[in-house]
N, C-alpha and C. Protein backbone atom coordinates (compact mmCIF):
# COMPACT_ATOMS: atom_id res chain seq x y z
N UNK A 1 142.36 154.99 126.62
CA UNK A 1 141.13 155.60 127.09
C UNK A 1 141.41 156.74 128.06
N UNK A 2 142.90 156.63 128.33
CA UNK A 2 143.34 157.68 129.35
C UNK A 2 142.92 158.86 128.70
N UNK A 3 143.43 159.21 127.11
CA UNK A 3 143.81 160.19 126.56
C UNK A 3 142.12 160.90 126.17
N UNK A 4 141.20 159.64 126.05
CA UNK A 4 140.37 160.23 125.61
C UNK A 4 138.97 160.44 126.40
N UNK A 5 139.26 160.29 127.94
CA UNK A 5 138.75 160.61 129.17
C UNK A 5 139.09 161.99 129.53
N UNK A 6 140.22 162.69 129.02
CA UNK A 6 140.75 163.66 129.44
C UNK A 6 140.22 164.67 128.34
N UNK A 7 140.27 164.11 127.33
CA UNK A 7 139.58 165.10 126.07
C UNK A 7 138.24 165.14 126.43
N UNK A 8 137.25 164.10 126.52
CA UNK A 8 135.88 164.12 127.08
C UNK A 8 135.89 165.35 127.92
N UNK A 9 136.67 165.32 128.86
CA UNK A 9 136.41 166.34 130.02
C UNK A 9 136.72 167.58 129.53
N UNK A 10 137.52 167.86 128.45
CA UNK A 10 137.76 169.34 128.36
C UNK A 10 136.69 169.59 127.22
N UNK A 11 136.27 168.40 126.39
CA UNK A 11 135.11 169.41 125.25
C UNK A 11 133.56 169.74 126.26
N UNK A 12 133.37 168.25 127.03
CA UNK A 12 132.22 168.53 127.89
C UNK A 12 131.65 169.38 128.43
N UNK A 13 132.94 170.28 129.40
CA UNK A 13 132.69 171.52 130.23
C UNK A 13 131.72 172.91 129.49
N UNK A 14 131.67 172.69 128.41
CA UNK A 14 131.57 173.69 127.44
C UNK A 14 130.13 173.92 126.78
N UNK A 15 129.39 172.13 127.04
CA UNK A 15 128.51 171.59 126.24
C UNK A 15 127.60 171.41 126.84
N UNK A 16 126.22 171.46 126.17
CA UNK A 16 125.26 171.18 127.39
C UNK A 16 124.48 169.86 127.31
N UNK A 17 123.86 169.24 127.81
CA UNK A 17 123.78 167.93 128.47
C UNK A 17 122.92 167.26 127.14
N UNK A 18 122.49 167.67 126.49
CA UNK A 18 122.20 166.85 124.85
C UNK A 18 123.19 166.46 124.28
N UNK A 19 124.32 167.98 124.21
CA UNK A 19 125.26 167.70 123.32
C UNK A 19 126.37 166.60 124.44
N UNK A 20 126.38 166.31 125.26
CA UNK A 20 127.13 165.53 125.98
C UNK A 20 126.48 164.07 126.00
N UNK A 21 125.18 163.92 126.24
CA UNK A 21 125.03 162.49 125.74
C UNK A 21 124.95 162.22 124.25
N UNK A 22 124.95 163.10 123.24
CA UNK A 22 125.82 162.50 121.91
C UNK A 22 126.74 162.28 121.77
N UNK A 23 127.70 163.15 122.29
CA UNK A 23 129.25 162.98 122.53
C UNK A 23 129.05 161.46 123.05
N UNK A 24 128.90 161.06 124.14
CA UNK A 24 128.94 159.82 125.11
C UNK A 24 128.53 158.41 124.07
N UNK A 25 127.67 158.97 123.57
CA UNK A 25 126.81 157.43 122.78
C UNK A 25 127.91 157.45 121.49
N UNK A 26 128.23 158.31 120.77
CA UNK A 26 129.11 158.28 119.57
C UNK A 26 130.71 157.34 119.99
N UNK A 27 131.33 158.69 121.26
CA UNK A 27 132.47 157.47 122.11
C UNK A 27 132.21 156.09 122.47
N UNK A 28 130.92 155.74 122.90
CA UNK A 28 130.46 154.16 123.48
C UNK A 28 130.63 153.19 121.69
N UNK A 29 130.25 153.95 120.86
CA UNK A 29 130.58 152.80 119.76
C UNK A 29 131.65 152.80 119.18
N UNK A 30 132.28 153.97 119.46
CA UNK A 30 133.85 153.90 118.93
C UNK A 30 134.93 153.00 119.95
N UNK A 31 134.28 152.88 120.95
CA UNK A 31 135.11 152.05 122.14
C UNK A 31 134.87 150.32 121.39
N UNK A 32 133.75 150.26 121.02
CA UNK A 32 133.40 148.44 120.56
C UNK A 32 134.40 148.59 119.33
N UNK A 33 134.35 149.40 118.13
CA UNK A 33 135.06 149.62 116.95
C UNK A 33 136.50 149.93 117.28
N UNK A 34 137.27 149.95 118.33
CA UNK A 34 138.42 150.54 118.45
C UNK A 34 139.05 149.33 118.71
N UNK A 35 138.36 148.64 119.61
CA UNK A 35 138.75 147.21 119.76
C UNK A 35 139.24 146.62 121.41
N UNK A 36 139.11 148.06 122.63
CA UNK A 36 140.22 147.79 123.36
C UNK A 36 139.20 147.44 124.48
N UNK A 37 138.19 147.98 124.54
CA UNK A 37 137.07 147.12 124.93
C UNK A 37 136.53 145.80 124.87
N UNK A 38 136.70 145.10 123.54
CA UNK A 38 136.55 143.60 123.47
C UNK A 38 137.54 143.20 123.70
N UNK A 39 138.69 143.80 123.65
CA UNK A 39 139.93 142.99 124.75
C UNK A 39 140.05 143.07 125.58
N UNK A 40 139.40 143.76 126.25
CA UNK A 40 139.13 143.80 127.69
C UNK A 40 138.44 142.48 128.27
N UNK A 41 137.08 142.59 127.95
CA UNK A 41 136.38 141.44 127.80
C UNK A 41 137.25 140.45 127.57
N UNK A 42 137.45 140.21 126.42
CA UNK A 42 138.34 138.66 126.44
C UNK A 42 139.56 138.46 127.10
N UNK A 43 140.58 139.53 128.48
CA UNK A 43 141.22 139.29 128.80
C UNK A 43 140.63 138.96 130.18
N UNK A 44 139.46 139.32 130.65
CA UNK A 44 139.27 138.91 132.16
C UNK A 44 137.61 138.03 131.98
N UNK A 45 136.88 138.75 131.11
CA UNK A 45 136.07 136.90 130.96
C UNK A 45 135.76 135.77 130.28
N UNK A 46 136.32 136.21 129.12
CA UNK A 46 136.44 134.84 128.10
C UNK A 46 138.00 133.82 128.76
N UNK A 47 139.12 134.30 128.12
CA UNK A 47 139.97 134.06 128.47
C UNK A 47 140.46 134.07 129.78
N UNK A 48 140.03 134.36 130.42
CA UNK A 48 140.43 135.10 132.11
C UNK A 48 141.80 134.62 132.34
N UNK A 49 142.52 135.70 131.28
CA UNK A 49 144.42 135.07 131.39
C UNK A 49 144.61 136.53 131.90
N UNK A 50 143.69 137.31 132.13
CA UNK A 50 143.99 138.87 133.05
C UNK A 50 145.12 139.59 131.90
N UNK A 51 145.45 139.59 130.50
CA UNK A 51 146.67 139.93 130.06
C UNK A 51 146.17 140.45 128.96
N UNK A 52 145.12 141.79 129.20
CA UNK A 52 144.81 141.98 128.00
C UNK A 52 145.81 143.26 126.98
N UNK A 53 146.26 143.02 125.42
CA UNK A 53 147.17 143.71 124.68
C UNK A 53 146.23 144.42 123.77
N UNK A 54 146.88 145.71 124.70
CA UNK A 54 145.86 147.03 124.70
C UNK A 54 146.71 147.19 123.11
N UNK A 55 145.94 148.06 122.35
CA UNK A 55 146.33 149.07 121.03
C UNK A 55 145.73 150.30 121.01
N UNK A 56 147.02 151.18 121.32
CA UNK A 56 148.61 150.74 121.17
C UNK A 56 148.78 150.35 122.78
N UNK A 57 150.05 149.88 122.99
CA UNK A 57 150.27 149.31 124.24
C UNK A 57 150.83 150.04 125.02
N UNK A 58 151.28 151.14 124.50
CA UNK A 58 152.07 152.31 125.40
C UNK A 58 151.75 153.77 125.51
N UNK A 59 150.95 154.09 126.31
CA UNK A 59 150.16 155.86 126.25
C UNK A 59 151.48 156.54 125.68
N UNK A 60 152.67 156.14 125.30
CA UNK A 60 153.33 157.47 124.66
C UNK A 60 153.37 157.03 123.22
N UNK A 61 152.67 156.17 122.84
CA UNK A 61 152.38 156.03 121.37
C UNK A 61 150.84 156.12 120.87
N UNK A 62 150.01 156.90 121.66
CA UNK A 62 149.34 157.83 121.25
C UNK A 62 149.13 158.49 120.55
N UNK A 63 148.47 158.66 119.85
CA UNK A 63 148.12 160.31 118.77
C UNK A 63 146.92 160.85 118.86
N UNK A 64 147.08 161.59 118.62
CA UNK A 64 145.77 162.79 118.56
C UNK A 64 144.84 162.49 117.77
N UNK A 65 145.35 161.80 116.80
CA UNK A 65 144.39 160.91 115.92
C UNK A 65 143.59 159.86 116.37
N UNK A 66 144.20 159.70 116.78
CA UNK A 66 143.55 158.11 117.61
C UNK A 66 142.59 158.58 118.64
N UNK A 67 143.37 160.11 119.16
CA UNK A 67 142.03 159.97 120.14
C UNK A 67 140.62 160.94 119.80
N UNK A 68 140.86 162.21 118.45
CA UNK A 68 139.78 162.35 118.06
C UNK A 68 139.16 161.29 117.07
N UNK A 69 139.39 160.66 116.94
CA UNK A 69 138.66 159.46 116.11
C UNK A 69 137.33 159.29 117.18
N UNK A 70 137.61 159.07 118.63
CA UNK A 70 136.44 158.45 119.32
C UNK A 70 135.50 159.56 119.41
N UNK A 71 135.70 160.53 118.66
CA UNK A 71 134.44 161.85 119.01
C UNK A 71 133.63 162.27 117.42
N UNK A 72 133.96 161.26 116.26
CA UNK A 72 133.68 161.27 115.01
C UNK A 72 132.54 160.67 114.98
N UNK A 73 131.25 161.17 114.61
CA UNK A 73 130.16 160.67 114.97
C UNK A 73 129.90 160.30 113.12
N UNK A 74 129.27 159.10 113.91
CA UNK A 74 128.70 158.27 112.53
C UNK A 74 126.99 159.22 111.64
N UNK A 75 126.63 159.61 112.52
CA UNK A 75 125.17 160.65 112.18
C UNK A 75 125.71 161.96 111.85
N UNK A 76 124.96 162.72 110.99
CA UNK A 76 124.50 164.24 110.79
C UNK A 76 123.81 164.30 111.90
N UNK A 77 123.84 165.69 112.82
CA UNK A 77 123.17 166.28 113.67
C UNK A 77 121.75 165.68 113.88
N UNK A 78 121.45 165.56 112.11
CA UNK A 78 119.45 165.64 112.71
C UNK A 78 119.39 164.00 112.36
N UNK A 79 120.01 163.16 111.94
CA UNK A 79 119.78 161.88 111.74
C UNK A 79 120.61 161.41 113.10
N UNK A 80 121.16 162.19 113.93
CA UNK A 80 121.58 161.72 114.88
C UNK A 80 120.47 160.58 115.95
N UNK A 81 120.62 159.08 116.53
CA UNK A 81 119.54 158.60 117.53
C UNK A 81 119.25 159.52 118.82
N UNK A 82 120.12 160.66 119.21
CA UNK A 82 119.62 161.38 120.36
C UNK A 82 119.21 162.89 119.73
N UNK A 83 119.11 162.77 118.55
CA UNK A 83 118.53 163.64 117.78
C UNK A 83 117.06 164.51 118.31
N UNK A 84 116.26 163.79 119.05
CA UNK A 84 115.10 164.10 119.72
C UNK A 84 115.55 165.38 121.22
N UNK A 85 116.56 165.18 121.77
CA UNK A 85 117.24 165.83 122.65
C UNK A 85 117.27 167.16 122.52
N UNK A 86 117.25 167.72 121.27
CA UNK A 86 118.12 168.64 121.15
C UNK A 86 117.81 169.96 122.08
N UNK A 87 116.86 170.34 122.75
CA UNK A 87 116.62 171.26 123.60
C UNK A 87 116.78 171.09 124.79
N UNK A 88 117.53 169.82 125.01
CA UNK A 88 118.27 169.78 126.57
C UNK A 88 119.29 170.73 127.74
């Protein structure tokens, strides 16, 4: 999430505040679908063994892939749910 906190911040600067809460809501479901989020969860409150095994487990096995994946929006522009926004 390091990698793709840092990408957030450099497409954001650019974008204006519609196109940034699509960006945001598209990343929020790619975080449940990615998986490292419900391991999160199950490492400190299901399990509370505090040991959660992140994927991948090492920021230098990263890819660029992996981290534009979380900005791949499941909607077309106008079927987008913040679709109503658009003159923000």
């Amino acid at each position: 999430m390091l990698s793709v906190t840092l990408r957030q911040l450099q497409r954001g600067k650019e974008m204006s505040l519609a196109d940034c809460f699509r960006m945001e809501l598209t990343m929020a479901q790619q975080c449940f679908e990615q998986g490292d989020f419900l391991e999160g969860v199950r490492a400190l409150i299901i399990d509370k063994d505090n040991s959660p095994k992140w994927n991948p487990g090492r920021i230098e096995d990263v890819t660029d892939a992996m981290v534009e994946a979380f900005f791949r929006s499941r909607w077309t522009p106008s079927a987008h749910p913040l679709a109503i926004f658009e003159n923000l």
